[in-house]
C-alpha atoms as a PDB file:
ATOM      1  CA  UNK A   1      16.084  36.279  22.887  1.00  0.00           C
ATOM      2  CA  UNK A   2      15.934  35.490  19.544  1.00  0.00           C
ATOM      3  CA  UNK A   3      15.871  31.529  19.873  1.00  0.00           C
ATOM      4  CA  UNK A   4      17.025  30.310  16.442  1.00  0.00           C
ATOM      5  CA  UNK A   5      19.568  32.132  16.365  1.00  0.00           C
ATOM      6  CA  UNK A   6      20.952  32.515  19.875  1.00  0.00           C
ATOM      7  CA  UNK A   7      21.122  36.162  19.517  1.00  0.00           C
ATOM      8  CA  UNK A   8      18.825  39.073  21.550  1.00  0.00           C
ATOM      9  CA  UNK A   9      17.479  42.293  20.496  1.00  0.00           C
ATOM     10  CA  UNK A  10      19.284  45.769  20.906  1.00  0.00           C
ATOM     11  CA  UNK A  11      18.446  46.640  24.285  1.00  0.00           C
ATOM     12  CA  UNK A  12      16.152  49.397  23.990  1.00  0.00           C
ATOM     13  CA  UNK A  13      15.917  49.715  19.616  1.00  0.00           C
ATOM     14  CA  UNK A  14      13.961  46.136  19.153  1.00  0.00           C
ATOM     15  CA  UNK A  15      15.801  45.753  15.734  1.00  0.00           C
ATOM     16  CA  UNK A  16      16.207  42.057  15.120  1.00  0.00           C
ATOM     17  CA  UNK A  17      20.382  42.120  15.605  1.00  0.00           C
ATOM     18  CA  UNK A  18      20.321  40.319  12.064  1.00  0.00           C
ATOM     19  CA  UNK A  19      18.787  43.608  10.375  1.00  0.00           C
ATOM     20  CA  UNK A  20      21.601  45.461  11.891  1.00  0.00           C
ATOM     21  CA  UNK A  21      24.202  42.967  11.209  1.00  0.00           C
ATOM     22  CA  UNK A  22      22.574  43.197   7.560  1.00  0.00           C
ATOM     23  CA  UNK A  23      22.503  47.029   7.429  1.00  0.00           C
ATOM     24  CA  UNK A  24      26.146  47.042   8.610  1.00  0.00           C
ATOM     25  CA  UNK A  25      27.203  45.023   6.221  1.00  0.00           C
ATOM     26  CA  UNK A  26      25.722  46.738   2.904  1.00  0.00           C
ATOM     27  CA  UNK A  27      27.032  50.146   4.579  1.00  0.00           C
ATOM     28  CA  UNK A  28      30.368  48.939   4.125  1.00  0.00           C
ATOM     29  CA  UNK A  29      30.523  47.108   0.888  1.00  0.00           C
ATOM     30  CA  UNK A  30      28.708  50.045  -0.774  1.00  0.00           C
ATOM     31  CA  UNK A  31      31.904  52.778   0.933  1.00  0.00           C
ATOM     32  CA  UNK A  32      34.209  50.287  -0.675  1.00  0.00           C
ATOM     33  CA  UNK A  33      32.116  50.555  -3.751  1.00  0.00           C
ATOM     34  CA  UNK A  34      31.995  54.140  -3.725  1.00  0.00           C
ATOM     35  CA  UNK A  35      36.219  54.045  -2.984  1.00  0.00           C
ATOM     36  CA  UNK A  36      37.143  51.813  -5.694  1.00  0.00           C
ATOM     37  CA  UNK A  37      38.676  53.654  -8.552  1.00  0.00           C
ATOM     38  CA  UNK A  38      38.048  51.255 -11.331  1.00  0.00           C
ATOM     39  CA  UNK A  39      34.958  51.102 -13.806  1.00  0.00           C
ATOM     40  CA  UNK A  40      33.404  48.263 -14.958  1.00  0.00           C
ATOM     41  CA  UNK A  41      30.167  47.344 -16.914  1.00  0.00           C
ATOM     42  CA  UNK A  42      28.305  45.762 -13.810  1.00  0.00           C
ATOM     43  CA  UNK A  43      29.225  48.489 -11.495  1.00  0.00           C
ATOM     44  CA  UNK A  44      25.513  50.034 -11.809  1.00  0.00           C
ATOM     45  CA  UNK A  45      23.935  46.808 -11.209  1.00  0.00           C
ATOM     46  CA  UNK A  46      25.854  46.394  -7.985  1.00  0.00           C
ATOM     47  CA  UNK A  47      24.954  49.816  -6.466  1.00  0.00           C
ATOM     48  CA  UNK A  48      21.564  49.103  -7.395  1.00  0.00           C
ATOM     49  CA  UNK A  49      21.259  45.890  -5.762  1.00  0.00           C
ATOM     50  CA  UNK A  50      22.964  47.788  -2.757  1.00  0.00           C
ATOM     51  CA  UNK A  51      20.517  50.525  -2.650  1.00  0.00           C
ATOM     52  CA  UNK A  52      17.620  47.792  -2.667  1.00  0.00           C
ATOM     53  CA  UNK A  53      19.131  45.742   0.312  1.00  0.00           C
ATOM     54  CA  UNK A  54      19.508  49.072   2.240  1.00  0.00           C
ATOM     55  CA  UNK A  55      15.974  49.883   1.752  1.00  0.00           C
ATOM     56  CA  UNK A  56      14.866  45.968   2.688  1.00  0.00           C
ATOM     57  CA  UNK A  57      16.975  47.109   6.267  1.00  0.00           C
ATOM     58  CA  UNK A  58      14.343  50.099   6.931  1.00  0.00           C
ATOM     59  CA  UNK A  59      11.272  47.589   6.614  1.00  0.00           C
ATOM     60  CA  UNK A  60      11.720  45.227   9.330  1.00  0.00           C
ATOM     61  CA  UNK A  61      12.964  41.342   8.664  1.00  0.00           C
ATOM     62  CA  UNK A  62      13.422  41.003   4.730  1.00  0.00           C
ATOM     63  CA  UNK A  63      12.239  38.159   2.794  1.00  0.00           C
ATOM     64  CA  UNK A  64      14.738  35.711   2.650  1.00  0.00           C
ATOM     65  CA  UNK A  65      14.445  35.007  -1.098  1.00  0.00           C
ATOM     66  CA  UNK A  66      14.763  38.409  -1.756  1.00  0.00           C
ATOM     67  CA  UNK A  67      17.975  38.769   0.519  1.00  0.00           C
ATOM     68  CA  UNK A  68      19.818  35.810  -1.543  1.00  0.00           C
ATOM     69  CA  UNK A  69      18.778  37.190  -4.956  1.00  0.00           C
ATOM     70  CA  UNK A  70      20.338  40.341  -4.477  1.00  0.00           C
ATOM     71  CA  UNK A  71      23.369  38.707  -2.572  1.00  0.00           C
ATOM     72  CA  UNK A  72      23.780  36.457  -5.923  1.00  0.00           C
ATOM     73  CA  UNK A  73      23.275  39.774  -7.973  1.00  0.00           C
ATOM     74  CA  UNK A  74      25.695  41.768  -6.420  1.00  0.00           C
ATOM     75  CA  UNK A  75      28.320  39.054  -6.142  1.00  0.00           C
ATOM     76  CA  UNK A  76      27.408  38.436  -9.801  1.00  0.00           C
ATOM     77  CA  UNK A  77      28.828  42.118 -11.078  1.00  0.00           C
ATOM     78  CA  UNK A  78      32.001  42.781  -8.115  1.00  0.00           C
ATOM     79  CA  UNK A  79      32.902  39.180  -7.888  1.00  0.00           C
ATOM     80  CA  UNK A  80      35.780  39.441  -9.423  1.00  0.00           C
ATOM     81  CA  UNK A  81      37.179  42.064  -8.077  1.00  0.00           C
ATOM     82  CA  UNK A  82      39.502  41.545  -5.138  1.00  0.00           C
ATOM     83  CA  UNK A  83      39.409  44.662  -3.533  1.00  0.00           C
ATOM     84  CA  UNK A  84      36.069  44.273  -2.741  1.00  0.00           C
ATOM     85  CA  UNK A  85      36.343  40.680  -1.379  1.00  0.00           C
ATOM     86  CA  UNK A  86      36.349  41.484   2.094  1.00  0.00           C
ATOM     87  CA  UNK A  87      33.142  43.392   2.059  1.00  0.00           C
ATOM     88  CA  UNK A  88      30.788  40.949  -0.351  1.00  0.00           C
ATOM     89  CA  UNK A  89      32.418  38.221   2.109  1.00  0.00           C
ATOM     90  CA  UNK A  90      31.253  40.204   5.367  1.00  0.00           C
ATOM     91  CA  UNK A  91      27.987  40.553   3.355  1.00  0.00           C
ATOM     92  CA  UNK A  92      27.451  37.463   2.465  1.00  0.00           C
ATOM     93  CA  UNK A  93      27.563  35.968   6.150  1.00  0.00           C
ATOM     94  CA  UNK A  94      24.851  38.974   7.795  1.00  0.00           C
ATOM     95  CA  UNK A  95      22.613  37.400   4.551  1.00  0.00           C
ATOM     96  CA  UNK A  96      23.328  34.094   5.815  1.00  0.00           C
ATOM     97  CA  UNK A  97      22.036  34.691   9.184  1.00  0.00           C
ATOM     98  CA  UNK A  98      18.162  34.920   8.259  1.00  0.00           C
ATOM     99  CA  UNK A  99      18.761  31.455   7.480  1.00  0.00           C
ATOM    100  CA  UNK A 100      16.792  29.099   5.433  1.00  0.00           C
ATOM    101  CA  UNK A 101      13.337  29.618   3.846  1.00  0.00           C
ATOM    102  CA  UNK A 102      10.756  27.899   5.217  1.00  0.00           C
ATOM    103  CA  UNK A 103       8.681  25.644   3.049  1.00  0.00           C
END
């Protein structure tokens, strides 16, 4: 069990449940990405930021202050758009669960 969090592993995978959460999370906001018809100028700087956060998901636990700069990145260029709210929010909270840095 992971104690800090009161959450246990996958039986069977050993994924931390917070890199799946995590995984899960960028999967969907980068569909609804990928589904929403409008252009605008940050749209490449979102589905790069996406692309980086899926890759963290491959490498084990990501570094925390990595997580939250692409988190304020991507909300950065789709903030505004309310389509996608659902998604960044759901995002958002998986990025959230790794917590705080440690000094």
């Amino acid at each position: 069990m992971l104690r800090s969090m009161g959450q246990r592993r996958v039986a069977g995978s050993g994924e931390d449940p917070r890199v799946t959460e995590l995984r899960t999370a960028v999967s969907r906001l980068r569909r609804a990405l990928a589904c929403h018809p409008g252009d605008f100028a940050d749209r490449g700087i979102a589905e790069d930021e996406l692309a980086a956060l899926a890759a963290m998901t491959l490498t084990g636990v990501p570094e925390v202050r990595r997580l939250r700069r692409s988190l304020l990145l991507v909300a950065g260029a789709i903030g505004s758009i309310s389509a996608l709210g659902a998604a960044l929010t759901e995002l958002r909270g998986a990025v959230e669960l790794f917590g705080e840095q440690p000094r």
